[in-house]
N, C-alpha and C. Protein backbone atom coordinates (compact mmCIF):
# COMPACT_ATOMS: atom_id res chain seq x y z
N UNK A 1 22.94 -14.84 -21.28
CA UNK A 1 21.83 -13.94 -21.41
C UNK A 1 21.29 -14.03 -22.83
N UNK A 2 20.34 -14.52 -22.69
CA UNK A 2 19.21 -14.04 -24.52
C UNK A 2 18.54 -13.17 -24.84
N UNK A 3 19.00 -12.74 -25.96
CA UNK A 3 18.68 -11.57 -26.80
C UNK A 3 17.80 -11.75 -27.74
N UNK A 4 16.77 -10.65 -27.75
CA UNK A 4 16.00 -10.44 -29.06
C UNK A 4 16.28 -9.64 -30.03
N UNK A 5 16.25 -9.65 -30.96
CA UNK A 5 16.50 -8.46 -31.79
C UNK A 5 15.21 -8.21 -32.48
N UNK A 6 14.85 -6.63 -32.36
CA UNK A 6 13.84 -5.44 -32.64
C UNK A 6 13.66 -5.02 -34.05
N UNK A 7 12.92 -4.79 -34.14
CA UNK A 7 13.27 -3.32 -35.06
C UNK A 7 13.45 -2.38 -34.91
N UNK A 8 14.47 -1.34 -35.61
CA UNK A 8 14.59 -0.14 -34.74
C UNK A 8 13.33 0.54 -34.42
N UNK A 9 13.31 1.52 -33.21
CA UNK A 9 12.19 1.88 -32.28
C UNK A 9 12.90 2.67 -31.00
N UNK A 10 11.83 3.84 -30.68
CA UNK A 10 12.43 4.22 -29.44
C UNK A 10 12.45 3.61 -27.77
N UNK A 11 13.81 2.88 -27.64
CA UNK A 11 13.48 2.27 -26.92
C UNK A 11 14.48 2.89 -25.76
N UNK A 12 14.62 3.65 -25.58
CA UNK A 12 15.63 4.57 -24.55
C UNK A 12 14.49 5.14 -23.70
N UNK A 13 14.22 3.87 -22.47
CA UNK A 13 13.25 4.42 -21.72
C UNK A 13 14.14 4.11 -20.00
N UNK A 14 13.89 4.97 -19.19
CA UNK A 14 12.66 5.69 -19.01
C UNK A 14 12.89 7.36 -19.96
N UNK A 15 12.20 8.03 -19.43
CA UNK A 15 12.21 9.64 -19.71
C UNK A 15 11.77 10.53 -19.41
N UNK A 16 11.94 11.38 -18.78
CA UNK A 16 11.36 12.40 -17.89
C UNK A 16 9.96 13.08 -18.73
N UNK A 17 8.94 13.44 -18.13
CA UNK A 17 7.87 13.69 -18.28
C UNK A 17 8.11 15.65 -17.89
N UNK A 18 8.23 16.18 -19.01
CA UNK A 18 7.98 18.16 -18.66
C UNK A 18 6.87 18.70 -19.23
N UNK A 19 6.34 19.21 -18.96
CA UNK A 19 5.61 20.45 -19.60
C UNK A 19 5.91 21.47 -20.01
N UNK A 20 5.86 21.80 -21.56
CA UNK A 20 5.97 22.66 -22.07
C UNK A 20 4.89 23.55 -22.26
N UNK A 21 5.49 25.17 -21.73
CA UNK A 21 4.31 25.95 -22.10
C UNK A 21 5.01 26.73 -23.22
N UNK A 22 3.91 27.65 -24.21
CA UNK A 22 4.22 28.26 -25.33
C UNK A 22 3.29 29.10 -26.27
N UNK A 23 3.25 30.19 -26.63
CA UNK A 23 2.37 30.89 -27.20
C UNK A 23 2.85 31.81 -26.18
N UNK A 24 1.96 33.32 -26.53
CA UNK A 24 1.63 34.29 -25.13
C UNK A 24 0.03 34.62 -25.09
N UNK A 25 -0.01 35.49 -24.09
CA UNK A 25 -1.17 36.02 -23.90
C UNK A 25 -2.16 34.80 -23.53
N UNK A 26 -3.76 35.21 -24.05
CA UNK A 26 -4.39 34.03 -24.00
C UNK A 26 -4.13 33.14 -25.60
N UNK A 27 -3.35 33.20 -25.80
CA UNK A 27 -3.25 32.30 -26.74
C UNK A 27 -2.33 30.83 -26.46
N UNK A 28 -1.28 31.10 -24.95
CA UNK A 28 -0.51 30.24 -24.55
C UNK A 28 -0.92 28.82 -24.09
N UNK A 29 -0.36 28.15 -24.36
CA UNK A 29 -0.70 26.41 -24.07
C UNK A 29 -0.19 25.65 -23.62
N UNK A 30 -0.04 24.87 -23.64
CA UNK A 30 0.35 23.45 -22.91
C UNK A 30 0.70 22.33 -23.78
N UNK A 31 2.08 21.89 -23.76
CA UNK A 31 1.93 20.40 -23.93
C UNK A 31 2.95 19.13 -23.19
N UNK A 32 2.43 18.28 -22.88
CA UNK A 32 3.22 17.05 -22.28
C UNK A 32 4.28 16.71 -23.30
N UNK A 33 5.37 16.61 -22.95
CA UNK A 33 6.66 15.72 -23.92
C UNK A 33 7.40 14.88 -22.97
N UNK A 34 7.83 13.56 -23.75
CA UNK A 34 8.95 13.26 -22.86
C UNK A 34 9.91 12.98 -23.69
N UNK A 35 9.98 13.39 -25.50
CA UNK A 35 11.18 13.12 -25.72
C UNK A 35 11.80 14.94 -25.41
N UNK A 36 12.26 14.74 -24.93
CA UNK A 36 12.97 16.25 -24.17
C UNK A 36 15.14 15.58 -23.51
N UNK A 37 15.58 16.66 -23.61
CA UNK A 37 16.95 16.09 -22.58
C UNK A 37 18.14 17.64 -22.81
N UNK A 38 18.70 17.64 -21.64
CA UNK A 38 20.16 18.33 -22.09
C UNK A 38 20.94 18.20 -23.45
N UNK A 39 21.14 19.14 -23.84
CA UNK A 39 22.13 18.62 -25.13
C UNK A 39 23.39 19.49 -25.10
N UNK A 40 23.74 20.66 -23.49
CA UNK A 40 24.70 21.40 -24.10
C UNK A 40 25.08 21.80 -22.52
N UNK A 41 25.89 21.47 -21.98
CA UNK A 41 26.00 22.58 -20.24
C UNK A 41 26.81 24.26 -20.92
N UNK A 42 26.95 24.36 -21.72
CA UNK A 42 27.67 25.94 -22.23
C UNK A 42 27.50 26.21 -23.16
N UNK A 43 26.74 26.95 -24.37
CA UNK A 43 25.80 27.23 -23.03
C UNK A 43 24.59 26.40 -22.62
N UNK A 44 23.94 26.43 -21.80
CA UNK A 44 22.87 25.28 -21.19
C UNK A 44 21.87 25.65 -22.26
N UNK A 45 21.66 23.91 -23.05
CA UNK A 45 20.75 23.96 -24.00
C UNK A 45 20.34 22.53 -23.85
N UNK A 46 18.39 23.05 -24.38
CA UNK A 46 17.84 21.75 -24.59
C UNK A 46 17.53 21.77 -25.33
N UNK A 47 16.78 20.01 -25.70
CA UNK A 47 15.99 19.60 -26.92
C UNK A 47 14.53 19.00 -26.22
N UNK A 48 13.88 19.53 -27.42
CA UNK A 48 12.34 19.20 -27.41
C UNK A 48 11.96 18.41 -28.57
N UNK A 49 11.19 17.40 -28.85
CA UNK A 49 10.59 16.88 -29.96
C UNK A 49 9.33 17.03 -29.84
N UNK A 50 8.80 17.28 -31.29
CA UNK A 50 7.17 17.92 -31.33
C UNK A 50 7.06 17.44 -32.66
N UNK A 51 5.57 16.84 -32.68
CA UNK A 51 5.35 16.45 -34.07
C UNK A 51 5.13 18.29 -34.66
N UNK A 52 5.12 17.97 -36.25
CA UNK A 52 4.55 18.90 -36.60
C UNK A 52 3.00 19.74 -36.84
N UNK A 53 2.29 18.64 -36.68
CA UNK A 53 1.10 18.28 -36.80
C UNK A 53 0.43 18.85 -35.17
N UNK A 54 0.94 19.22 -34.40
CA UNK A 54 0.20 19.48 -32.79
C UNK A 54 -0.06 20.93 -32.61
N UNK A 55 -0.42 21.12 -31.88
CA UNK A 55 -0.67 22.91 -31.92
C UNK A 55 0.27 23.74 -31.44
N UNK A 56 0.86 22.84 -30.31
CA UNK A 56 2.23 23.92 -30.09
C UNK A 56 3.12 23.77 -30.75
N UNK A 57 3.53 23.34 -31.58
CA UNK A 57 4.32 23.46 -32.72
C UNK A 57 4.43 24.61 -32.95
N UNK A 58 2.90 25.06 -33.81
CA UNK A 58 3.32 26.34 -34.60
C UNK A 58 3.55 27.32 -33.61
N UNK A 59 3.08 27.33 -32.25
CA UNK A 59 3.27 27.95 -31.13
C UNK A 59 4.48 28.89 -30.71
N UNK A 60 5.22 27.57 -30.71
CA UNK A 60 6.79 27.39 -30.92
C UNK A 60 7.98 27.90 -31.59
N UNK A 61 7.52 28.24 -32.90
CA UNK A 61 8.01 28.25 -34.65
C UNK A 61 7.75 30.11 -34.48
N UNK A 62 5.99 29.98 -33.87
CA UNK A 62 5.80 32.05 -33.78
C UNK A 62 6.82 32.63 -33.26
N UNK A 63 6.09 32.13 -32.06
CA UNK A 63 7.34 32.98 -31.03
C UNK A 63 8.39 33.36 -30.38
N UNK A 64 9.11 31.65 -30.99
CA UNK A 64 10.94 31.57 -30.58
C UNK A 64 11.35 31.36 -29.09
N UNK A 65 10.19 30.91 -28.89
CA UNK A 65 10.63 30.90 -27.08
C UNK A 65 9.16 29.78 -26.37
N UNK A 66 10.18 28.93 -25.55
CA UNK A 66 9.08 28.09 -25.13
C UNK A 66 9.65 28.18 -23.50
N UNK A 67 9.26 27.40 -22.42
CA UNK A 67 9.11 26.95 -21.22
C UNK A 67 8.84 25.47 -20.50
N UNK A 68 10.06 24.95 -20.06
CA UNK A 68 10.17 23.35 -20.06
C UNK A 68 10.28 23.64 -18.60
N UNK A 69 8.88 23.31 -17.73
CA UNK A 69 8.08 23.08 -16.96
C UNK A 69 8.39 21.89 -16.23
N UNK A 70 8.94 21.88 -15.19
CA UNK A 70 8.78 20.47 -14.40
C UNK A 70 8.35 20.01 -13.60
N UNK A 71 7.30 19.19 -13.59
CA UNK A 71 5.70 18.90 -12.88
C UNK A 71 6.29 17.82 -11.54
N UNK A 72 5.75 17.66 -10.77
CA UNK A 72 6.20 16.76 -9.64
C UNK A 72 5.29 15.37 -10.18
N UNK A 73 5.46 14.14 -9.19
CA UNK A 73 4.36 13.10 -9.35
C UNK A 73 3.13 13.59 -8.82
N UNK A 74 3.24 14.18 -8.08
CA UNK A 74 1.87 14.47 -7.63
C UNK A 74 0.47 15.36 -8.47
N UNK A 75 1.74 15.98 -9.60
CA UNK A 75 0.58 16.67 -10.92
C UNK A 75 0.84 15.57 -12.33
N UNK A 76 0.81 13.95 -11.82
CA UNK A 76 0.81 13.23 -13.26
C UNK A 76 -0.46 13.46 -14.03
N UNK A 77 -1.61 13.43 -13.08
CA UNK A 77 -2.91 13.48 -14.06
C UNK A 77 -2.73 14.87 -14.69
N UNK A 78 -2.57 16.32 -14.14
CA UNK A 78 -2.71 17.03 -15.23
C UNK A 78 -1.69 17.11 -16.12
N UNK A 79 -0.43 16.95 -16.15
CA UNK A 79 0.23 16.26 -17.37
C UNK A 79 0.03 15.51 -18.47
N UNK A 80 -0.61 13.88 -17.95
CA UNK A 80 -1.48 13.26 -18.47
C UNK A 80 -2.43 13.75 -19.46
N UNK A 81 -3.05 14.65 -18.84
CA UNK A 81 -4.45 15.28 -19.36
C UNK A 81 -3.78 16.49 -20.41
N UNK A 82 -2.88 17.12 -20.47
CA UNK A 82 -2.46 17.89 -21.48
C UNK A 82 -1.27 17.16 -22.29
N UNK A 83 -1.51 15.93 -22.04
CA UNK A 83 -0.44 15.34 -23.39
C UNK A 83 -1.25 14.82 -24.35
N UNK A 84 -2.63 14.82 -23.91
CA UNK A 84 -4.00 13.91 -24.51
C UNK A 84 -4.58 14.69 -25.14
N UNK A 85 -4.98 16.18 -24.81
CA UNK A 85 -5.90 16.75 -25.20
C UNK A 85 -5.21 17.88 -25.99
N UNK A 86 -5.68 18.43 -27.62
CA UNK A 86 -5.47 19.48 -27.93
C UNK A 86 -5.45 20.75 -27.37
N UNK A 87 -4.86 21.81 -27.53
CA UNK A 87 -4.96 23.17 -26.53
C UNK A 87 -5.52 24.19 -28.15
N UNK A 88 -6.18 23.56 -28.48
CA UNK A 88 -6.67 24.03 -29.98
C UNK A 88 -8.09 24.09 -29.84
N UNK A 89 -9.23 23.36 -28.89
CA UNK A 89 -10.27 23.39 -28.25
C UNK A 89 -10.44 23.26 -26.76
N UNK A 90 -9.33 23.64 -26.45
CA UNK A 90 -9.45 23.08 -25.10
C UNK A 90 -8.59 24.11 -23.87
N UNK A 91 -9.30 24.71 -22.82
CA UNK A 91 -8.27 25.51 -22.10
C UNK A 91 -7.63 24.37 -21.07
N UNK A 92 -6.08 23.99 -21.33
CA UNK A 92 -5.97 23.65 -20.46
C UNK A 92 -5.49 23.93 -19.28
N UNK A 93 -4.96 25.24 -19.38
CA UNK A 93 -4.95 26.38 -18.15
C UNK A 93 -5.87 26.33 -16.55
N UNK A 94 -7.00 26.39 -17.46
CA UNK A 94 -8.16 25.85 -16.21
C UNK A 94 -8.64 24.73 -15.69
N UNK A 95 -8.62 23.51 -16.89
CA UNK A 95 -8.65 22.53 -16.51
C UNK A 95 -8.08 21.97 -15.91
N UNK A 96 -6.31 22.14 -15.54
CA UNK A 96 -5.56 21.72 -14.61
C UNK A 96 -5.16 22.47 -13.42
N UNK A 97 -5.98 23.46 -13.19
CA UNK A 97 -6.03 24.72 -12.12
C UNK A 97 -4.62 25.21 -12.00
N UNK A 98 -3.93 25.38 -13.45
CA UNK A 98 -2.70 26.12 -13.32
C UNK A 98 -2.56 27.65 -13.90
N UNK A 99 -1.69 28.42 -12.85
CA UNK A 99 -1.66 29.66 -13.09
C UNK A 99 -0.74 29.98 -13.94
N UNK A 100 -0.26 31.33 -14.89
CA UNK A 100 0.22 31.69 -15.61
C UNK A 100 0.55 32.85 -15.25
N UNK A 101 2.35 32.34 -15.21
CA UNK A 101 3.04 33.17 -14.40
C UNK A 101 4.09 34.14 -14.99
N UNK A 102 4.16 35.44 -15.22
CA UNK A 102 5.41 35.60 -16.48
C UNK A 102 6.48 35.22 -16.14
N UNK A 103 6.89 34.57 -17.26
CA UNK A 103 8.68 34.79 -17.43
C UNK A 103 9.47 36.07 -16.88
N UNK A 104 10.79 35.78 -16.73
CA UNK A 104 11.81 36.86 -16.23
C UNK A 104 12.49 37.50 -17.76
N UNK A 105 12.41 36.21 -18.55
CA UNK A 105 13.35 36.53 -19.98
C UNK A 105 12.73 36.27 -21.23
N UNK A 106 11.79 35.54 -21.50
CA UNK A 106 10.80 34.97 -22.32
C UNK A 106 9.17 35.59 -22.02
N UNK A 107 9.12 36.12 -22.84
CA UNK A 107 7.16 36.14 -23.52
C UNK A 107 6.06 35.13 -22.92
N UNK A 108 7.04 34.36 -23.17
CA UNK A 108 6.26 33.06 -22.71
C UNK A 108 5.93 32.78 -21.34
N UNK A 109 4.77 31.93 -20.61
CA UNK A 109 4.70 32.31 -19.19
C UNK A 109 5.34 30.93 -18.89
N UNK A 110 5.58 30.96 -17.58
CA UNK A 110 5.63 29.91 -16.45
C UNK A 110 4.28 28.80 -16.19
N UNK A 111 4.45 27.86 -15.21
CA UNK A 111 3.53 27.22 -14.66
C UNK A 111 3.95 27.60 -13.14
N UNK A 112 3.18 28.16 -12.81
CA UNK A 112 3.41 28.72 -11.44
C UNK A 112 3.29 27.55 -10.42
N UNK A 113 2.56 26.65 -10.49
CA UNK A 113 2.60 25.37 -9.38
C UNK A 113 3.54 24.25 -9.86
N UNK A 114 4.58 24.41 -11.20
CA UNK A 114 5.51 23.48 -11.28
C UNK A 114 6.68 23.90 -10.38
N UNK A 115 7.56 23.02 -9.89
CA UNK A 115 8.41 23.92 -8.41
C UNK A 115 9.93 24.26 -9.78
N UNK A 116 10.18 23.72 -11.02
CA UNK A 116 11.32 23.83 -11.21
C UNK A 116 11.20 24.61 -13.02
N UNK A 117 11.34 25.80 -13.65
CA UNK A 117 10.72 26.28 -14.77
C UNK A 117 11.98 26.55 -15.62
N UNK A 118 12.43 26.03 -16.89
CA UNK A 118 13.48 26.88 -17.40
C UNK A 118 12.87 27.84 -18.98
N UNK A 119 13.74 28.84 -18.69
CA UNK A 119 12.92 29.59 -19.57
C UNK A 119 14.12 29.26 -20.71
N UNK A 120 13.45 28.92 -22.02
CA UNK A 120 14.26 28.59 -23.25
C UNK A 120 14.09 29.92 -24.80
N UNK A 121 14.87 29.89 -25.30
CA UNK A 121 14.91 31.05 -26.66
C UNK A 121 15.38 29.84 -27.58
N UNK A 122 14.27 29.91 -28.92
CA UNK A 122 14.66 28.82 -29.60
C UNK A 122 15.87 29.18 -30.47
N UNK A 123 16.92 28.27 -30.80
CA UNK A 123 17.90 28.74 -31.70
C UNK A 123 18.26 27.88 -32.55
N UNK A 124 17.64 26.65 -32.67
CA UNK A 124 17.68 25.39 -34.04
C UNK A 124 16.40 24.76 -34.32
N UNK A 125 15.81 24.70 -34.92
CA UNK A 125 14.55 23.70 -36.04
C UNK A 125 15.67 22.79 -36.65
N UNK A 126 15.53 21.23 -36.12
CA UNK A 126 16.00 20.36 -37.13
C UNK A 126 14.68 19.38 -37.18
N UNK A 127 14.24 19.10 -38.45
CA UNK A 127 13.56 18.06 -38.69
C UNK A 127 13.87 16.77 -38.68
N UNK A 128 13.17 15.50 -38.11
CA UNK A 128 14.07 14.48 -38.15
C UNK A 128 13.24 13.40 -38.48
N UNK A 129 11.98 13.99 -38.64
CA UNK A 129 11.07 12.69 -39.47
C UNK A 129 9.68 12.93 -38.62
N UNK A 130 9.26 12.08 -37.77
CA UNK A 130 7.57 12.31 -37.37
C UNK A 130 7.72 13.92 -36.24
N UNK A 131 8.56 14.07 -35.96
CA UNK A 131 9.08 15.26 -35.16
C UNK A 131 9.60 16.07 -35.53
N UNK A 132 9.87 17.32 -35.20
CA UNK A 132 11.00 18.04 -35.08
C UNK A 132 11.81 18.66 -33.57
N UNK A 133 12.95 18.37 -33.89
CA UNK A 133 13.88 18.76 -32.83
C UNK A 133 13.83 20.31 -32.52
N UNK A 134 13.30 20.84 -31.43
CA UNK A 134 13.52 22.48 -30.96
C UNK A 134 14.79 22.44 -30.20
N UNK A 135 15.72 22.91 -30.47
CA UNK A 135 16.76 23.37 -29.77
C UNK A 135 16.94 24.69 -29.18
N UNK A 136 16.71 24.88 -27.95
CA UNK A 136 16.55 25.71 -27.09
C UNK A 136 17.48 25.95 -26.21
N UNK A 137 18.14 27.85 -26.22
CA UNK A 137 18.76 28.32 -25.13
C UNK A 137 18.40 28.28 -24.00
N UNK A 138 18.76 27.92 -22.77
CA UNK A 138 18.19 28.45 -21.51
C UNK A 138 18.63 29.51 -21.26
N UNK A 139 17.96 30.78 -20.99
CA UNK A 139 18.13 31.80 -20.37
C UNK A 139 18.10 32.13 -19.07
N UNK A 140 17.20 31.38 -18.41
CA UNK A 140 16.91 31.80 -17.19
C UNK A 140 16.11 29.92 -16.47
N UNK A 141 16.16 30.04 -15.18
CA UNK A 141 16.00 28.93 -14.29
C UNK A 141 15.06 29.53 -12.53
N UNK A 142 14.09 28.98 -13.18
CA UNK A 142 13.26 29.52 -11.85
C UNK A 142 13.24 28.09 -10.56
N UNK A 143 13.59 27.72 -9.82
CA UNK A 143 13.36 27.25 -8.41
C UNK A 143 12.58 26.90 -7.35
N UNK A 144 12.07 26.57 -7.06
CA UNK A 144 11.30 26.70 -5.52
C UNK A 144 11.99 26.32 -4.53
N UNK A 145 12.09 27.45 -3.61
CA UNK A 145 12.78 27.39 -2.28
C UNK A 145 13.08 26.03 -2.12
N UNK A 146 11.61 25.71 -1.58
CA UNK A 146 11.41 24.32 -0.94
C UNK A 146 12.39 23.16 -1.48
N UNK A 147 12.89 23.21 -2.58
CA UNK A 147 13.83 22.16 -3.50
C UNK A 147 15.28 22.13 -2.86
N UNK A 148 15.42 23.31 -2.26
CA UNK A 148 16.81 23.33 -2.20
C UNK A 148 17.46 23.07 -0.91
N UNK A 149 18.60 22.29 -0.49
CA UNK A 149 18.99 22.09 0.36
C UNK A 149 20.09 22.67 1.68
N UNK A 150 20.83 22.79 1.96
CA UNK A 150 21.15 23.78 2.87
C UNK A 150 22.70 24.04 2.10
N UNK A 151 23.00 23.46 1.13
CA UNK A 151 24.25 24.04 0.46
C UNK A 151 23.62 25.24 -0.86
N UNK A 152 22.34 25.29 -1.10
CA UNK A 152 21.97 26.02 -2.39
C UNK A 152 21.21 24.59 -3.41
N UNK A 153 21.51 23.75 -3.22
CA UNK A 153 22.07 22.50 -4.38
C UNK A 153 20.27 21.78 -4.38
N UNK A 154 19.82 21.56 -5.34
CA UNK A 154 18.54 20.81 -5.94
C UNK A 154 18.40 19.41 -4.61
N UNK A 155 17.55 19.31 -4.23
CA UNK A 155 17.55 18.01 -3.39
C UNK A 155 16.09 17.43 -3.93
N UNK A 156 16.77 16.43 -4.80
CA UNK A 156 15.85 16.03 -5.70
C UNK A 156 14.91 15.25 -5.78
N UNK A 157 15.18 14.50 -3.91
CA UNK A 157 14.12 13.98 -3.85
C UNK A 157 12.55 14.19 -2.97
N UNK A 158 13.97 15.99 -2.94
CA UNK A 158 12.16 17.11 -2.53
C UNK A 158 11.28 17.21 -3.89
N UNK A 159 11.99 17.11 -5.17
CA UNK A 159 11.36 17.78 -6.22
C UNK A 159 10.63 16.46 -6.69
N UNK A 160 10.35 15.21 -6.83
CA UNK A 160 9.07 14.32 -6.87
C UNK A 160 9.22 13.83 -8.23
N UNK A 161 10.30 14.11 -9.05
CA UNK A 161 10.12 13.64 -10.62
C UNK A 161 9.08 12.25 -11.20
N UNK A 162 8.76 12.22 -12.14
CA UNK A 162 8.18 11.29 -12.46
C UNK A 162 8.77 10.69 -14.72
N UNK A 163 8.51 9.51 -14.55
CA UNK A 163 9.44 9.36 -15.83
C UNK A 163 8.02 8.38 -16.37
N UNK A 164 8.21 8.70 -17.97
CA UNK A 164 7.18 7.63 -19.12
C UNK A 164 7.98 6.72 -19.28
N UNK A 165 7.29 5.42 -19.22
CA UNK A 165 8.18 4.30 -20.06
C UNK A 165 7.71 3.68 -21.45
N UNK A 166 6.71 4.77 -22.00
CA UNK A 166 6.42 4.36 -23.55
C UNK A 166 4.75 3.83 -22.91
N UNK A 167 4.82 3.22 -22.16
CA UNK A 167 3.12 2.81 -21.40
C UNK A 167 2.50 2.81 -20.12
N UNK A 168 3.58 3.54 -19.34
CA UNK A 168 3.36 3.82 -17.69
C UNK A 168 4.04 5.03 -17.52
N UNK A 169 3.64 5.44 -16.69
CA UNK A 169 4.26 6.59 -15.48
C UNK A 169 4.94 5.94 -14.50
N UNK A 170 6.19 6.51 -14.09
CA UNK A 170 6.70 5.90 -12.48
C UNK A 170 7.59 7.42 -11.87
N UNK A 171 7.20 7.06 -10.51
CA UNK A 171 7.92 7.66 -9.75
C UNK A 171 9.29 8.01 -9.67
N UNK A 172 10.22 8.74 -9.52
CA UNK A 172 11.45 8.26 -9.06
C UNK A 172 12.00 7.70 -8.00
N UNK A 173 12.27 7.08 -8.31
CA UNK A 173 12.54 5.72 -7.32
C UNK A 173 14.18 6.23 -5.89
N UNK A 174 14.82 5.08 -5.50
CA UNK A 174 15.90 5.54 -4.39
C UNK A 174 16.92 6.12 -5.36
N UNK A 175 18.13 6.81 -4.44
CA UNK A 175 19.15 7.04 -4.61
C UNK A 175 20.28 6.23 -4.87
N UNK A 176 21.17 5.68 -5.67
CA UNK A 176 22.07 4.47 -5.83
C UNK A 176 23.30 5.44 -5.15
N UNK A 177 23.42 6.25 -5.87
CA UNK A 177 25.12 6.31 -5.09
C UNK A 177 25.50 7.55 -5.83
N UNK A 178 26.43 8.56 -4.72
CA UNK A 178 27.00 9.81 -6.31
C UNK A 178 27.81 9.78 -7.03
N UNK A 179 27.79 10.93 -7.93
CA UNK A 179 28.42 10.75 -9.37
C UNK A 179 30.02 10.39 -8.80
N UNK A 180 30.96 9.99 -9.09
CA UNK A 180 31.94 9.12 -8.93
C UNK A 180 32.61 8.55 -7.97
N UNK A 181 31.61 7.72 -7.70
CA UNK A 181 31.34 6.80 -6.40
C UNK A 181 32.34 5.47 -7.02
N UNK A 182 32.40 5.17 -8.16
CA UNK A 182 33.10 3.76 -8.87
C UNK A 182 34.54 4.22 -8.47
N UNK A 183 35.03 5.61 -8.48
CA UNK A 183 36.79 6.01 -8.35
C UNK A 183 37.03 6.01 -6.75
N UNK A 184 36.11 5.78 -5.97
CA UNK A 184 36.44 5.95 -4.61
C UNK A 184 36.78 4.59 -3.72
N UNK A 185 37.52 4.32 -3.19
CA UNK A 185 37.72 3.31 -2.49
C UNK A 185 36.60 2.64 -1.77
């Protein structure tokens, strides 16, 4: 096998595509991320990267509490369309005909037509260069029926994910096999 060697670069692709909402009132917004991921099951915590320079940033920084939104494939364009456009001139509330739904635990609202919402309380700012890292509690985990399968359990390929690869969108693709399928005969 031949190898190239890079320069360093983010090259840990694919990556899930969320929407973050943040602010309250009418002041709340929108933005597309995909550097986002788990960083903790106890308690359940994520990470967000946000330049500093974007509007939900300071959004973010106000109010201590954001909302990591998870859009199906079937809402890539308005994703798309709020990873592009400032929410600094721009409602993108209406433009993507999404409703604003309150939180159970957070200030912050929901996306009422995303089927899967976790509500986050920020509890780390680390800076790490063109970004900063939000490290976020989950407090609370909103659902849609429709996701779930007849044990309680996420059936994920009701929920439609879609992943960036740095210059495309893709679907999620088949199922390979479950988690420790290699120890089983």
């Amino acid at each position: 096998m031949s190898k190239q060697i890079r320069q360093p670069g983010p090259y840990l692709y694919p990556l899930p595509v969320v929407l973050v909402t943040c602010g309250i009132g009418e002041k709340a917004n929108l933005i597309t991320l995909s550097w986002v991921g788990m960083l903790c099951s106890t308690p359940p915590t994520i990470g967000i990267g946000v330049r500093p320079e974007r509007h939900s940033h300071h959004l973010i920084r106000e109010v201590g509490e954001f909302v990591v939104n998870l859009p199906t494939a079937e809402q890539a364009r308005q994703a798309d369309y709020c990873g592009r456009v400032s929410g600094e001139g721009h409602d993108k509330w209406a433009a993507c005909g999404f409703t604003r739904t309150p939180a159970s635990q957070v200030k912050v609202p929901l996306i009422a037509e995303c089927p899967v919402n976790l509500e986050c309380r920020l509890r780390h700012t680390v800076p790490l260069g063109s970004h900063d890292l939000f490290i976020g509690e989950v407090v609370a985990v909103h659902i849609d029926d429709s996701l779930l399968d007849e044990q309680g359990r996420v059936d994920f390929a009701r929920l439609s994910p879609f992943l960036y690869t740095g210059r495309d969108y893709y679907r999620l693709g088949e199922r390979l096999a479950p988690v420790g399928f290699s120890l089983r005969g």
